[in-house]
C-alpha atoms as a PDB file:
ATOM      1  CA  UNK A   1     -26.729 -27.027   5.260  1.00  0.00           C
ATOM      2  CA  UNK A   2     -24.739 -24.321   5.440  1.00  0.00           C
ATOM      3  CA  UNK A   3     -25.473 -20.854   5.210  1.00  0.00           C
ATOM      4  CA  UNK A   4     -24.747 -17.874   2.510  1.00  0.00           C
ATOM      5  CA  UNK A   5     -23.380 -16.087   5.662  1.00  0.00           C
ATOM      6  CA  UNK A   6     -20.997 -18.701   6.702  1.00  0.00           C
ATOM      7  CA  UNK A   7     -20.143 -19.546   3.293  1.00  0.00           C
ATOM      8  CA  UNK A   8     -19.578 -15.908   3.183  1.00  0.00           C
ATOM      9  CA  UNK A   9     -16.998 -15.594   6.116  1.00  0.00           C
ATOM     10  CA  UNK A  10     -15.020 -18.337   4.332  1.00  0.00           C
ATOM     11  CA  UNK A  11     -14.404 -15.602   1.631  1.00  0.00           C
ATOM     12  CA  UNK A  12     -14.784 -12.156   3.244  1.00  0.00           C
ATOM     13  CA  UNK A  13     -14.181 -10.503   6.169  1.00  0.00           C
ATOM     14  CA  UNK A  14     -17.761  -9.929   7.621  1.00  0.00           C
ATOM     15  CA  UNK A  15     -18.287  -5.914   9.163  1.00  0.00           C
ATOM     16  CA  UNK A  16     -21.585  -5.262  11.022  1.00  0.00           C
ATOM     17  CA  UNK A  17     -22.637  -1.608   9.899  1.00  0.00           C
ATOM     18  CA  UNK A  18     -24.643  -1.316  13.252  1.00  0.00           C
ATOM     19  CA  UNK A  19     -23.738   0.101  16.118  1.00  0.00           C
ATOM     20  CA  UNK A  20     -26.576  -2.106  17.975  1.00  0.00           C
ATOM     21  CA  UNK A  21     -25.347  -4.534  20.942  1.00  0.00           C
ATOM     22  CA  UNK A  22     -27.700  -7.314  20.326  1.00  0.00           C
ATOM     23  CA  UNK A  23     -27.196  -7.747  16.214  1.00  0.00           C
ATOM     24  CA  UNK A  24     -23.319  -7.636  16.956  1.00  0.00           C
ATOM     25  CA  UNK A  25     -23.867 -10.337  19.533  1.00  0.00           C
ATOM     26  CA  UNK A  26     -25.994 -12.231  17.089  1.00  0.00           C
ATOM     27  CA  UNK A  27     -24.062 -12.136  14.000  1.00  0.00           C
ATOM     28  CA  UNK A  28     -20.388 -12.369  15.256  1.00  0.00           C
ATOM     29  CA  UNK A  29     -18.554  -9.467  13.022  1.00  0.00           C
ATOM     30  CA  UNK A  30     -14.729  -9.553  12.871  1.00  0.00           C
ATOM     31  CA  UNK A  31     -15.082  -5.687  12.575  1.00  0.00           C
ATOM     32  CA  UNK A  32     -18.106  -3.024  13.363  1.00  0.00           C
ATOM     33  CA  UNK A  33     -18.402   0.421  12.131  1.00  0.00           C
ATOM     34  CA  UNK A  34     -19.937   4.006  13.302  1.00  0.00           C
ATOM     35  CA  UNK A  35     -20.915   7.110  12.346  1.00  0.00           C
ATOM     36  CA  UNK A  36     -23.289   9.985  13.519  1.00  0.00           C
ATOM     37  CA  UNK A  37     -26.510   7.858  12.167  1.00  0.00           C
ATOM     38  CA  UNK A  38     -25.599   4.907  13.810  1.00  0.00           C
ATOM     39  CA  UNK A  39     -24.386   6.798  17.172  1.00  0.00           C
ATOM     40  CA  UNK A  40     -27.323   8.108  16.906  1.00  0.00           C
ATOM     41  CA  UNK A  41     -29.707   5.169  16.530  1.00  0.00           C
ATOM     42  CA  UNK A  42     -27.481   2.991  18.860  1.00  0.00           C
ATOM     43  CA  UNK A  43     -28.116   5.932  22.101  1.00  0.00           C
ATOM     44  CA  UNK A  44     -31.637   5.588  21.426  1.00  0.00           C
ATOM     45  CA  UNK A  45     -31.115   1.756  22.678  1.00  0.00           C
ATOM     46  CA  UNK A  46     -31.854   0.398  26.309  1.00  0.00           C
ATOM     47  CA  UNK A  47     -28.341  -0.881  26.262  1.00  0.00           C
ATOM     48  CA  UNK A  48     -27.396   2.699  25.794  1.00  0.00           C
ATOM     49  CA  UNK A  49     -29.047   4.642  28.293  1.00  0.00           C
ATOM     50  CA  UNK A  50     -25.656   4.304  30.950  1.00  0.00           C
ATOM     51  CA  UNK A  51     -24.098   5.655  28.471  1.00  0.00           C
ATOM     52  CA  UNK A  52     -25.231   8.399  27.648  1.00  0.00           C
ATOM     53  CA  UNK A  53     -26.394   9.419  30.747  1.00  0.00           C
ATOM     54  CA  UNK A  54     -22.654   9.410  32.122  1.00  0.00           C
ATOM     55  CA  UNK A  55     -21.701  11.320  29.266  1.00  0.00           C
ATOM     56  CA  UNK A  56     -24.212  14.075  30.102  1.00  0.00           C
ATOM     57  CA  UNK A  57     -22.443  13.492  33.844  1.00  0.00           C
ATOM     58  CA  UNK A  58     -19.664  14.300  32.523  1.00  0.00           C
ATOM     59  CA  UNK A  59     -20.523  17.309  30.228  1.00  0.00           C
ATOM     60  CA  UNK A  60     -22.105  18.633  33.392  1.00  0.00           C
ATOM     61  CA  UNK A  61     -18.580  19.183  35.110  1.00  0.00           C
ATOM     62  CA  UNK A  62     -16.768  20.925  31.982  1.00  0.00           C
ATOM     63  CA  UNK A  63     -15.964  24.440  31.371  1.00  0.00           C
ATOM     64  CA  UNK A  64     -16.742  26.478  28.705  1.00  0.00           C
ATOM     65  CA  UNK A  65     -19.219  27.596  26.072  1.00  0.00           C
ATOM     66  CA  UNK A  66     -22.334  25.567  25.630  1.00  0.00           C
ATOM     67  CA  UNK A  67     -21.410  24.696  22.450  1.00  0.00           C
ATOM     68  CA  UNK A  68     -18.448  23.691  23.262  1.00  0.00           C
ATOM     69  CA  UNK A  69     -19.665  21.214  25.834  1.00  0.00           C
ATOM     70  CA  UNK A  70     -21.893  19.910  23.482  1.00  0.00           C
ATOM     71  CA  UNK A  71     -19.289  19.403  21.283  1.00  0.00           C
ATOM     72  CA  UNK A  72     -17.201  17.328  23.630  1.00  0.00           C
ATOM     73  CA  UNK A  73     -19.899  15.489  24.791  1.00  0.00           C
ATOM     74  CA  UNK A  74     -20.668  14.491  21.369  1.00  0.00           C
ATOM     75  CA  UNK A  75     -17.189  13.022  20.911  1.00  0.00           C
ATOM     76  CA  UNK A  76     -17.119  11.199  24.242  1.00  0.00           C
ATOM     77  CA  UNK A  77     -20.333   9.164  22.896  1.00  0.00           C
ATOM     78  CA  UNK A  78     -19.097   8.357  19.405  1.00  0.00           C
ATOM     79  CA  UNK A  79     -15.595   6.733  21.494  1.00  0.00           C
ATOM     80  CA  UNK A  80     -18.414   5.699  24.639  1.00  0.00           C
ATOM     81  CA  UNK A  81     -20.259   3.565  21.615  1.00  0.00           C
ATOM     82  CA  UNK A  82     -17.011   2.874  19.819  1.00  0.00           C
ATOM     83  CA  UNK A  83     -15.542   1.002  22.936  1.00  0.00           C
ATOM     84  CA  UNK A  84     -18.361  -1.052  23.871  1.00  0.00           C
ATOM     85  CA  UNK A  85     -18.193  -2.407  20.286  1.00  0.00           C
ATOM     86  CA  UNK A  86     -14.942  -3.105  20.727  1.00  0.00           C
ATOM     87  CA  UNK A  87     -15.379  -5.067  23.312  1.00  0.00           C
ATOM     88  CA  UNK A  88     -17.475  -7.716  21.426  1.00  0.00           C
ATOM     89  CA  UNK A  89     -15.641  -7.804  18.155  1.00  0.00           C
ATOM     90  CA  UNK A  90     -12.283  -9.333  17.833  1.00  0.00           C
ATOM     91  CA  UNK A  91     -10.810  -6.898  14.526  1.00  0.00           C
ATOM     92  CA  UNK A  92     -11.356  -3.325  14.192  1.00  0.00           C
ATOM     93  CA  UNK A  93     -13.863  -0.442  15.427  1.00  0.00           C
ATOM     94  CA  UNK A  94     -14.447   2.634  12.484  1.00  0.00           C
ATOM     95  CA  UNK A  95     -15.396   6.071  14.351  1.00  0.00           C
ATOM     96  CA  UNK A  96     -15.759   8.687  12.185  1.00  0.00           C
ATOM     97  CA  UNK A  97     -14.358  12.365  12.053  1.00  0.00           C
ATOM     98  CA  UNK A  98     -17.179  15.453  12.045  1.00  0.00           C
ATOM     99  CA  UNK A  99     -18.510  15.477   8.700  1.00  0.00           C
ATOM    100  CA  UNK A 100     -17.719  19.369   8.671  1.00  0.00           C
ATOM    101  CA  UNK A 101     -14.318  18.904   8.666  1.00  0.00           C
ATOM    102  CA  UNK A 102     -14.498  16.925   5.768  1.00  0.00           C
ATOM    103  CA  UNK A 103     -12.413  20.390   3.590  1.00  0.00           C
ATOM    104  CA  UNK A 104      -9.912  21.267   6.677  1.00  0.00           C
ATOM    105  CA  UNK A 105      -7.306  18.786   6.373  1.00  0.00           C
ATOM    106  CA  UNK A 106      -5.512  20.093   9.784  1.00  0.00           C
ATOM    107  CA  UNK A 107      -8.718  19.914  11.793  1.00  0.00           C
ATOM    108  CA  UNK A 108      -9.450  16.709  10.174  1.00  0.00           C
ATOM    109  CA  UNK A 109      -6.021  15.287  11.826  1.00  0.00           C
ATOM    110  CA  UNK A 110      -6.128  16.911  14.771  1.00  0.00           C
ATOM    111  CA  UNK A 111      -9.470  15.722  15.504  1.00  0.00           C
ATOM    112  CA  UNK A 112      -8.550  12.082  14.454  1.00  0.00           C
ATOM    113  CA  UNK A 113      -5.572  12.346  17.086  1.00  0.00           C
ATOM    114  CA  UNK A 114      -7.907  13.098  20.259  1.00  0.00           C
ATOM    115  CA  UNK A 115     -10.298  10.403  19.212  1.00  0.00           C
ATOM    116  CA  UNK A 116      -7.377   7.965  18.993  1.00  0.00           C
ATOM    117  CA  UNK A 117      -6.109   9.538  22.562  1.00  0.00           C
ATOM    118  CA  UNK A 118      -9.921   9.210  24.346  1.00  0.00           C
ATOM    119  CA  UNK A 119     -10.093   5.359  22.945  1.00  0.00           C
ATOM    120  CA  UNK A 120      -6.180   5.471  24.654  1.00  0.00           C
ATOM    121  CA  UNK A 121      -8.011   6.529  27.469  1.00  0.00           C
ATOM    122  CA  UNK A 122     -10.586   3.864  27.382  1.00  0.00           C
ATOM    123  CA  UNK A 123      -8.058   1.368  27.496  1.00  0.00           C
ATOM    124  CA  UNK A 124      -8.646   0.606  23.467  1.00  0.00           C
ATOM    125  CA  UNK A 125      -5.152   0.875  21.455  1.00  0.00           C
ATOM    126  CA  UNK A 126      -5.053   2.417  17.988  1.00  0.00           C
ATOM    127  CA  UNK A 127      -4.719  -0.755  16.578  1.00  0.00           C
ATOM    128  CA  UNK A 128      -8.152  -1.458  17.433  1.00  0.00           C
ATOM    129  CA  UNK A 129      -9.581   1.326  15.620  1.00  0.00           C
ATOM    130  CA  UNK A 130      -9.829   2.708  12.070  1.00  0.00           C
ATOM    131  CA  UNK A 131     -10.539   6.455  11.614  1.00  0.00           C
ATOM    132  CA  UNK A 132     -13.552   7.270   9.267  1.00  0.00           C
ATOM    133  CA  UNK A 133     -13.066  10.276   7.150  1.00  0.00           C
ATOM    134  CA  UNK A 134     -14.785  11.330   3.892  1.00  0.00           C
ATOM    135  CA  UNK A 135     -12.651  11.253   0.587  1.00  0.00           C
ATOM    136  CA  UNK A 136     -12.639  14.538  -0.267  1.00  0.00           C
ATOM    137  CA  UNK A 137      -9.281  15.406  -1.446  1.00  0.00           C
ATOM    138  CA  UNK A 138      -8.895  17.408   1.518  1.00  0.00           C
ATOM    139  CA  UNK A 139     -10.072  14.424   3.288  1.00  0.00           C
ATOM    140  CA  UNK A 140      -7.149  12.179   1.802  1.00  0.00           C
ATOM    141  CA  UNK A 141      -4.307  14.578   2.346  1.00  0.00           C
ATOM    142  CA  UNK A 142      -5.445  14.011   6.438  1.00  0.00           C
ATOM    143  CA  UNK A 143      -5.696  10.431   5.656  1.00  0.00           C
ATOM    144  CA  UNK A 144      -1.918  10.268   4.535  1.00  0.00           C
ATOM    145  CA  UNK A 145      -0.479  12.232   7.648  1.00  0.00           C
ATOM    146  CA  UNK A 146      -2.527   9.901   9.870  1.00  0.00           C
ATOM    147  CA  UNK A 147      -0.632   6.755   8.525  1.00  0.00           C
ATOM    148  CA  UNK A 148       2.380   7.943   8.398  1.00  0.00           C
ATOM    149  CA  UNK A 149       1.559   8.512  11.885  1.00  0.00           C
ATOM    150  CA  UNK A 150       0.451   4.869  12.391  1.00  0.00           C
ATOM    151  CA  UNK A 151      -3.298   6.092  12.570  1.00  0.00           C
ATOM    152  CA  UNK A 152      -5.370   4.058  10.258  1.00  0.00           C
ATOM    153  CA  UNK A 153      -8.161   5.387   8.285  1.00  0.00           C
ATOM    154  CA  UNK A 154     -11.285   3.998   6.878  1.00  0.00           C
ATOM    155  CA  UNK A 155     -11.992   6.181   3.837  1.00  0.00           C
ATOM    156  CA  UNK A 156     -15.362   6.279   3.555  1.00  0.00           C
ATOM    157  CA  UNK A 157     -18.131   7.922   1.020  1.00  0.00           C
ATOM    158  CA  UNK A 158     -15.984   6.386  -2.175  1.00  0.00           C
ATOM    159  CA  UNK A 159     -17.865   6.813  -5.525  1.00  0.00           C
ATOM    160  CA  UNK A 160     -15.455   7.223  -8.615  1.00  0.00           C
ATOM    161  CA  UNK A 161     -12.364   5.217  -8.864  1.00  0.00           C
ATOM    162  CA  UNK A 162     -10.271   8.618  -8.771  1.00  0.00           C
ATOM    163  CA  UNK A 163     -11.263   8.736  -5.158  1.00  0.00           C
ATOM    164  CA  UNK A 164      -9.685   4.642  -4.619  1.00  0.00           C
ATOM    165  CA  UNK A 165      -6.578   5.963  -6.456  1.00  0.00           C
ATOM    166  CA  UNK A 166      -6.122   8.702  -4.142  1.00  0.00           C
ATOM    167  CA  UNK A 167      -6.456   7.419  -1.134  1.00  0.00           C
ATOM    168  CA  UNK A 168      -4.309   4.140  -2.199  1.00  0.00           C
ATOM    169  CA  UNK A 169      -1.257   6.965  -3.301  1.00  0.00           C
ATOM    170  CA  UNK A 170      -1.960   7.952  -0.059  1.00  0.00           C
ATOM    171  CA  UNK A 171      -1.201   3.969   1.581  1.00  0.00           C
ATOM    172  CA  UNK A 172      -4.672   4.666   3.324  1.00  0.00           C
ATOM    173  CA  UNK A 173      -5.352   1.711   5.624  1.00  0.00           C
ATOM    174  CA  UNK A 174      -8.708   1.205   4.215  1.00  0.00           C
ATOM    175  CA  UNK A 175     -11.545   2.634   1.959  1.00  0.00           C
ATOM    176  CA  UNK A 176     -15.566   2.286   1.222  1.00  0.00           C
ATOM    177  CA  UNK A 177     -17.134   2.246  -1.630  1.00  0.00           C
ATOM    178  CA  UNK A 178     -21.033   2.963  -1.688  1.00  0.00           C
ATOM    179  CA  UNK A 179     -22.803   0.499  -3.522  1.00  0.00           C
ATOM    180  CA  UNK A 180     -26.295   1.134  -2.784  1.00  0.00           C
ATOM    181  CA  UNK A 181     -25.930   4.957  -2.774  1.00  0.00           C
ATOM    182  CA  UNK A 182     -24.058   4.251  -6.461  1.00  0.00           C
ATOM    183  CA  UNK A 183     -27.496   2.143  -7.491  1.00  0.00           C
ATOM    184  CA  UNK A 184     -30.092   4.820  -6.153  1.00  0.00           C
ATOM    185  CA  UNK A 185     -28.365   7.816  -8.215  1.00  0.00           C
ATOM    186  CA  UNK A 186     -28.982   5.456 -11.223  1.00  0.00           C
ATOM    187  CA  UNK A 187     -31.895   4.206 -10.279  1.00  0.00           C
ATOM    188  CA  UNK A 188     -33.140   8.103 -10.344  1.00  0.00           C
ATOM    189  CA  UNK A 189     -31.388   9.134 -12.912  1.00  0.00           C
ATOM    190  CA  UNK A 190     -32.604   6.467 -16.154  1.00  0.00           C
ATOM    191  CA  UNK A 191     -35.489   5.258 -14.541  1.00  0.00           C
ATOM    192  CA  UNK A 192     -34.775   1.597 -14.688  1.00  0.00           C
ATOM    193  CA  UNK A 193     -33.648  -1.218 -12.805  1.00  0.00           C
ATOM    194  CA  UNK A 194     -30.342  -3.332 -12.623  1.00  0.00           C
ATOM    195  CA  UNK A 195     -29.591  -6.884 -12.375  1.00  0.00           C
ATOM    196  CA  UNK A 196     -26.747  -7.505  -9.937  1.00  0.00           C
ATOM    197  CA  UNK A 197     -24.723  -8.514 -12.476  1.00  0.00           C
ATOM    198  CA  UNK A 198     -24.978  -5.086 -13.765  1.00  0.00           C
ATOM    199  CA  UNK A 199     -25.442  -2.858 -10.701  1.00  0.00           C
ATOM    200  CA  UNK A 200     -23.473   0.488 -10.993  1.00  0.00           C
ATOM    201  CA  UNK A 201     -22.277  -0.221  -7.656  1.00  0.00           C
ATOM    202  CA  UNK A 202     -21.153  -3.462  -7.778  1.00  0.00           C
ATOM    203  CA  UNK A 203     -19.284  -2.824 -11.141  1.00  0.00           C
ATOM    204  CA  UNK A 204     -17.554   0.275  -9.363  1.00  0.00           C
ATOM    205  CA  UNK A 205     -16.882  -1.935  -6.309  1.00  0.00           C
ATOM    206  CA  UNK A 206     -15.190  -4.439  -9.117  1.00  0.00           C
ATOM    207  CA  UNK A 207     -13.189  -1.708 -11.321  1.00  0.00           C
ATOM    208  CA  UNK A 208     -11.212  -0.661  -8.139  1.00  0.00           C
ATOM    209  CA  UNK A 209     -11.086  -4.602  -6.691  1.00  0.00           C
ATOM    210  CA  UNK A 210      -9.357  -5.220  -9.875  1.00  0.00           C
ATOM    211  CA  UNK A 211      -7.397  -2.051  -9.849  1.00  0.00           C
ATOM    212  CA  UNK A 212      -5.645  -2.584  -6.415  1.00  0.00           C
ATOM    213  CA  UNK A 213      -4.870  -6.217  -7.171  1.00  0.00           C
ATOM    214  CA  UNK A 214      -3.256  -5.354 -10.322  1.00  0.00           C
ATOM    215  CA  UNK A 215      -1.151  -3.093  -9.309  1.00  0.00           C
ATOM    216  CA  UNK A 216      -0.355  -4.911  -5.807  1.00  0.00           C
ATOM    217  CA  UNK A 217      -2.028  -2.400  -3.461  1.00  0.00           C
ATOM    218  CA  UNK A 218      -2.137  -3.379  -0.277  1.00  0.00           C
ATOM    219  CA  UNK A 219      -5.277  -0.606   0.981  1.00  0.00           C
ATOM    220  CA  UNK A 220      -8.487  -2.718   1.903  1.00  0.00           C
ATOM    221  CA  UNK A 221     -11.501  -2.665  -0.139  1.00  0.00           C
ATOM    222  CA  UNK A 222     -14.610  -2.382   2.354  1.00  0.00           C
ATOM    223  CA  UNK A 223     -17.628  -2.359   0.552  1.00  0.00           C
ATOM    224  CA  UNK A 224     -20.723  -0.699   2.098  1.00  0.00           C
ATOM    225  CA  UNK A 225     -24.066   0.742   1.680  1.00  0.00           C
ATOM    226  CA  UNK A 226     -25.820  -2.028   0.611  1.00  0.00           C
ATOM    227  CA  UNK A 227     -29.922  -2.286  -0.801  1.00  0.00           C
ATOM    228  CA  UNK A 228     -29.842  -6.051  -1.376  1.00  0.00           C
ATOM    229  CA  UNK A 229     -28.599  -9.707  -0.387  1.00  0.00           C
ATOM    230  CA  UNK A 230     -27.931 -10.139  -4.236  1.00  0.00           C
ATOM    231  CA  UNK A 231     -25.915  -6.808  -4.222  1.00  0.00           C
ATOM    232  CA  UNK A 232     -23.478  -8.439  -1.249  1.00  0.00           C
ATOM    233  CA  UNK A 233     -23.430 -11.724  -3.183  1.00  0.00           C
ATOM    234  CA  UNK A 234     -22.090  -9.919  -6.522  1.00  0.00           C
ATOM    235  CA  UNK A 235     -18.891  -8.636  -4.311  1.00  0.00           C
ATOM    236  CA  UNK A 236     -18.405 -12.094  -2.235  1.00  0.00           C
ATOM    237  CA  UNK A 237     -14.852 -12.179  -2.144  1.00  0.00           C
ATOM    238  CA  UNK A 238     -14.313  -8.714  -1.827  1.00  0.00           C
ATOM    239  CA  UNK A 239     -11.762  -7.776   1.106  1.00  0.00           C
ATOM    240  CA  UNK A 240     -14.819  -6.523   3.790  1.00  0.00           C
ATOM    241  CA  UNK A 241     -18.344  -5.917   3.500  1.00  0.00           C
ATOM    242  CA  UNK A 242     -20.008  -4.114   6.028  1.00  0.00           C
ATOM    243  CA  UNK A 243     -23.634  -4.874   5.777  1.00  0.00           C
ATOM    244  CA  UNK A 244     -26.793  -4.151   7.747  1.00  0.00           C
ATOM    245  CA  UNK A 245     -28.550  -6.716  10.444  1.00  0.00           C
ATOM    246  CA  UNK A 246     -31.125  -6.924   7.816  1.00  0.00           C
ATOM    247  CA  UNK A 247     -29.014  -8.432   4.796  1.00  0.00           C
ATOM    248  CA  UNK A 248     -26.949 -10.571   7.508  1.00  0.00           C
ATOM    249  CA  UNK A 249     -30.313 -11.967   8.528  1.00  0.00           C
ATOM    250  CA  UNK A 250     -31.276 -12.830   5.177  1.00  0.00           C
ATOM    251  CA  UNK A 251     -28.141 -14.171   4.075  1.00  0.00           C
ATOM    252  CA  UNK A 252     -28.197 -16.631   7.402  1.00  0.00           C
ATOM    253  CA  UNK A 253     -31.380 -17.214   6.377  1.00  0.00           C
ATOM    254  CA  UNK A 254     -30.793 -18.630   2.991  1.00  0.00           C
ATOM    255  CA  UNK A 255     -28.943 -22.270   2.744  1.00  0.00           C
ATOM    256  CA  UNK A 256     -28.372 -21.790  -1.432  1.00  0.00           C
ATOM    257  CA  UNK A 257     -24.880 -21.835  -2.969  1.00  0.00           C
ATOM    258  CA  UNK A 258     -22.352 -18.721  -2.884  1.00  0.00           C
ATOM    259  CA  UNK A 259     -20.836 -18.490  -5.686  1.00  0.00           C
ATOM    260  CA  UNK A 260     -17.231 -16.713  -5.109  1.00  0.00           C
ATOM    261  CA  UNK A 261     -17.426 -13.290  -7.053  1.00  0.00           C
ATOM    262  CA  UNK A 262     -14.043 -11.668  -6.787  1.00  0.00           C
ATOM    263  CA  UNK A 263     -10.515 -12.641  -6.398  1.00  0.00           C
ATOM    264  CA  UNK A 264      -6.971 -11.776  -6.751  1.00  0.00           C
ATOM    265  CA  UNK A 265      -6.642 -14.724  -8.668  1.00  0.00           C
ATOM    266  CA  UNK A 266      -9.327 -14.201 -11.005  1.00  0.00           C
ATOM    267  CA  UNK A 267      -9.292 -10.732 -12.150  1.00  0.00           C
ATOM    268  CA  UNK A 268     -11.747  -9.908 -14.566  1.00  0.00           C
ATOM    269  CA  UNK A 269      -9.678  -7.462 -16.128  1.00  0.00           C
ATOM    270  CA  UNK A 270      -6.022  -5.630 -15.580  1.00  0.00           C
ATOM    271  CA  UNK A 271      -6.461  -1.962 -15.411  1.00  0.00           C
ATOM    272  CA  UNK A 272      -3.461   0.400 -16.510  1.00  0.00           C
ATOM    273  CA  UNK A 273      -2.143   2.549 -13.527  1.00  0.00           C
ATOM    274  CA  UNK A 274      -3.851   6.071 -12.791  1.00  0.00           C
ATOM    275  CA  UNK A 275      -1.922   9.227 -12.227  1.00  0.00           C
ATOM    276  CA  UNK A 276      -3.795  11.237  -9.536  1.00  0.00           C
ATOM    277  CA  UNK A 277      -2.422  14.496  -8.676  1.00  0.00           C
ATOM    278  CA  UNK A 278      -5.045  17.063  -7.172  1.00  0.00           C
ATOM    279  CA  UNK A 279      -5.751  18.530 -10.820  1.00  0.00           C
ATOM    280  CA  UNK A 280      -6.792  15.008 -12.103  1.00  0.00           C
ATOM    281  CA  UNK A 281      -8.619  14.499  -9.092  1.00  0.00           C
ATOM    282  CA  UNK A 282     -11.166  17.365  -8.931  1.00  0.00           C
ATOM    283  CA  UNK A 283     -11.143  17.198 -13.062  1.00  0.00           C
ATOM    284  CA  UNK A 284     -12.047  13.148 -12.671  1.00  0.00           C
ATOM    285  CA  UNK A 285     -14.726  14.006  -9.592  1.00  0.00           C
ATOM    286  CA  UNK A 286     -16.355  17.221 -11.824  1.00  0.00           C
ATOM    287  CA  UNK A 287     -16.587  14.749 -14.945  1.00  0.00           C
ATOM    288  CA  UNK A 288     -19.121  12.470 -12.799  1.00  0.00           C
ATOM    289  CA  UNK A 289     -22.058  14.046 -11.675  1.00  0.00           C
ATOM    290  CA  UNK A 290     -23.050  10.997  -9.607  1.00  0.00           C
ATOM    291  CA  UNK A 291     -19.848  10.918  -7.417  1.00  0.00           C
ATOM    292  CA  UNK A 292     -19.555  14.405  -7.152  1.00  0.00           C
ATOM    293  CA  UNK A 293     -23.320  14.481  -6.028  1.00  0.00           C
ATOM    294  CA  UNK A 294     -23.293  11.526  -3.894  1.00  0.00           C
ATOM    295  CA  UNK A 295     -20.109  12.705  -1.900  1.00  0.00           C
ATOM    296  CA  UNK A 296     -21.696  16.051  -1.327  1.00  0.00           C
ATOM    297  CA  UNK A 297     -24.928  14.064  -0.222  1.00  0.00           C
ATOM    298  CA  UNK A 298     -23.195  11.929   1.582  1.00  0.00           C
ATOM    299  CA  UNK A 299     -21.020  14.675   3.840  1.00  0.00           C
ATOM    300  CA  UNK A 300     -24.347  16.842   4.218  1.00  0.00           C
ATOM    301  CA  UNK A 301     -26.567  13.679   5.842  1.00  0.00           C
ATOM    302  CA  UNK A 302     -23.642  12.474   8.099  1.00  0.00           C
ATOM    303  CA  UNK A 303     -23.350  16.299   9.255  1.00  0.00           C
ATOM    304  CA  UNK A 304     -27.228  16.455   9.170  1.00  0.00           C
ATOM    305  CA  UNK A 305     -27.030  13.440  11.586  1.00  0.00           C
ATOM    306  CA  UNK A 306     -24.358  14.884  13.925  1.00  0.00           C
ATOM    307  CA  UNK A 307     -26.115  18.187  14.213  1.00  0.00           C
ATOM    308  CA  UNK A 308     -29.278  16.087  15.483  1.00  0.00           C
ATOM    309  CA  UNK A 309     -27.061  14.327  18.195  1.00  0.00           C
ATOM    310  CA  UNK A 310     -25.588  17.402  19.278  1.00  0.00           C
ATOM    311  CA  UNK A 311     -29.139  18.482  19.761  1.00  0.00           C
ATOM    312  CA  UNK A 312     -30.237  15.690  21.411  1.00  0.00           C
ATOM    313  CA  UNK A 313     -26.934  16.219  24.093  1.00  0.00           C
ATOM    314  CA  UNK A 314     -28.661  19.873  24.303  1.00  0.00           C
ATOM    315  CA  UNK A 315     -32.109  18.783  25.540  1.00  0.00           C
ATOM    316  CA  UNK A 316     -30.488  16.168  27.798  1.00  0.00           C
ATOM    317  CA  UNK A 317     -28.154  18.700  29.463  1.00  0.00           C
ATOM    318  CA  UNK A 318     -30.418  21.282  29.884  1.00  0.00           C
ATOM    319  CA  UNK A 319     -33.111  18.490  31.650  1.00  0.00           C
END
């Protein structure tokens, strides 16, 4: 028999949101993604160690502030991570901008340009990598300089469909909608449970599926963030879906029937075009009190996250 994963891949491109060596080797991603939590979780690894004890090395013999050192040392894993992963996956590698730059649009590129120039470094081409950055609108203004440039982006921490309009105005390579995150807020907020079938996640990750097929755009819908095998079965067909080691298990695990949930051919309905100016964006994103919670969420853990690898570079250099 075959497996929901396999049947899967026939439909979707398959991401592995881990930055571990051992699930990627296992499950065979086209693509792999990271940010600050998974950097984080993936130095903590045996297979790590090298790593980030040459990064330390290497912080060792820099100039400057403390801080600053830290800093740099901090980027050097994120690309040190990001290029063994790219050695085991044939498609793309997501590394992720400082979540505190997610409201300075000119730091936001300029710090997007030295990651793609220490990958360069690595011997990994821009082609190989997508640059994470949070969809603030600050965040997409970055996003459209960077392609333009013929960096691609991975727009990530999408909750309202105002965000996917934004960032598709703004030809971004790809973007990330939230699924799981979507479900908890509503979870919380009415104190009930959802079906699949009616998941607030899975019917956002729908609404803008349908939306960029109607109107022929061409930016990639990635969705991520996922609480449940039956949440990544609602969206097979979906672009991507970057899902944990967990759900892949479980999905290799199971031998049942996938039933083919989205496709350009098949919309469920034709949505009328959006104009998104920055007025209609911040008006659309302070009518929903989920995405405009969940984004801020979302930007505070990521930075939460970074600030605790930057402390763990600290202890290490000062061993």
């Amino acid at each position: 028999m075959v497996s929901k994963l396999d049947q899967l891949r026939n439909m979707t491109v398959v991401v592995a949101d881990t930055g571990d060596i051992d699930a990627i080797k296992k499950f065979k991603p086209v693509d792999c993604t990271t940010n600050p939590t998974l950097v984080l979780k993936a130095i903590g690894l045996p297979a790590y160690e090298q790593v980030l004890s040459d990064a330390v090395a290497w912080g060792r013999t820099q100039a400057g502030s403390q801080d600053a050192i830290v800093k740099a040392i901090g980027d050097r894993l994120a690309v040190a991570v990001g290029t063994e992963l790219a050695k085991l996956v044939p498609g793309r590698v997501s590394t992720e901008v400082d979540a505190d730059l997610s409201f300075d649009t000119a730091a936001t590129v300029e710090k997007a340009r030295a990651v793609i120039a220490a990958y360069k470094a690595n011997g990994i081409e821009r082609d190989r990598i997508l640059i994470k950055v949070a969809a603030t609108w600050e965040g997409i203004r970055a996003s459209e300089i960077l392609q333009k440039e013929g960096i691609d982006t991975n727009m990530t921490l999408i909750f309202d469909i105002a965000q996917a309009v934004a960032c598709a105005d703004a030809k971004s390579f790809l973007i990330s909608p939230f699924v799981g995150r979507i479900l908890d807020w509503y979870v919380k907020a009415e104190g009930r449970t959802f079906t699949a079938e009616e998941d607030p996640g899975v019917v956002s990750v729908r609404n803008i599926y349908n939306y960029y097929k109607t109107h022929g755009i061409s930016t990639v819908v990635m969705a991520a963030s996922f609480r449940s095998a039956a949440e990544v079965e609602a969206l097979a067909g979906c672009d991507r879906l970057t899902v944990s080691p967990a759900l892949l298990d479980q999905l290799s695990a199971d031998e049942g029937t996938l039933a083919r949930a989205l496709s350009p051919d098949a919309l469920t309905d034709r949505p009328a075009k959006l104009p998104m100016d920055e007025k209609a964006f911040r008006w659309a994103m302070n009518q929903n009190p989920m995405s405009t919670e969940k984004l801020a969420e979302g930007i505070r853990l990521f930075a939460k996250d970074l600030g605790e690898l930057r402390k763990l570079v600290a202890k290490r250099l000062a061993a």
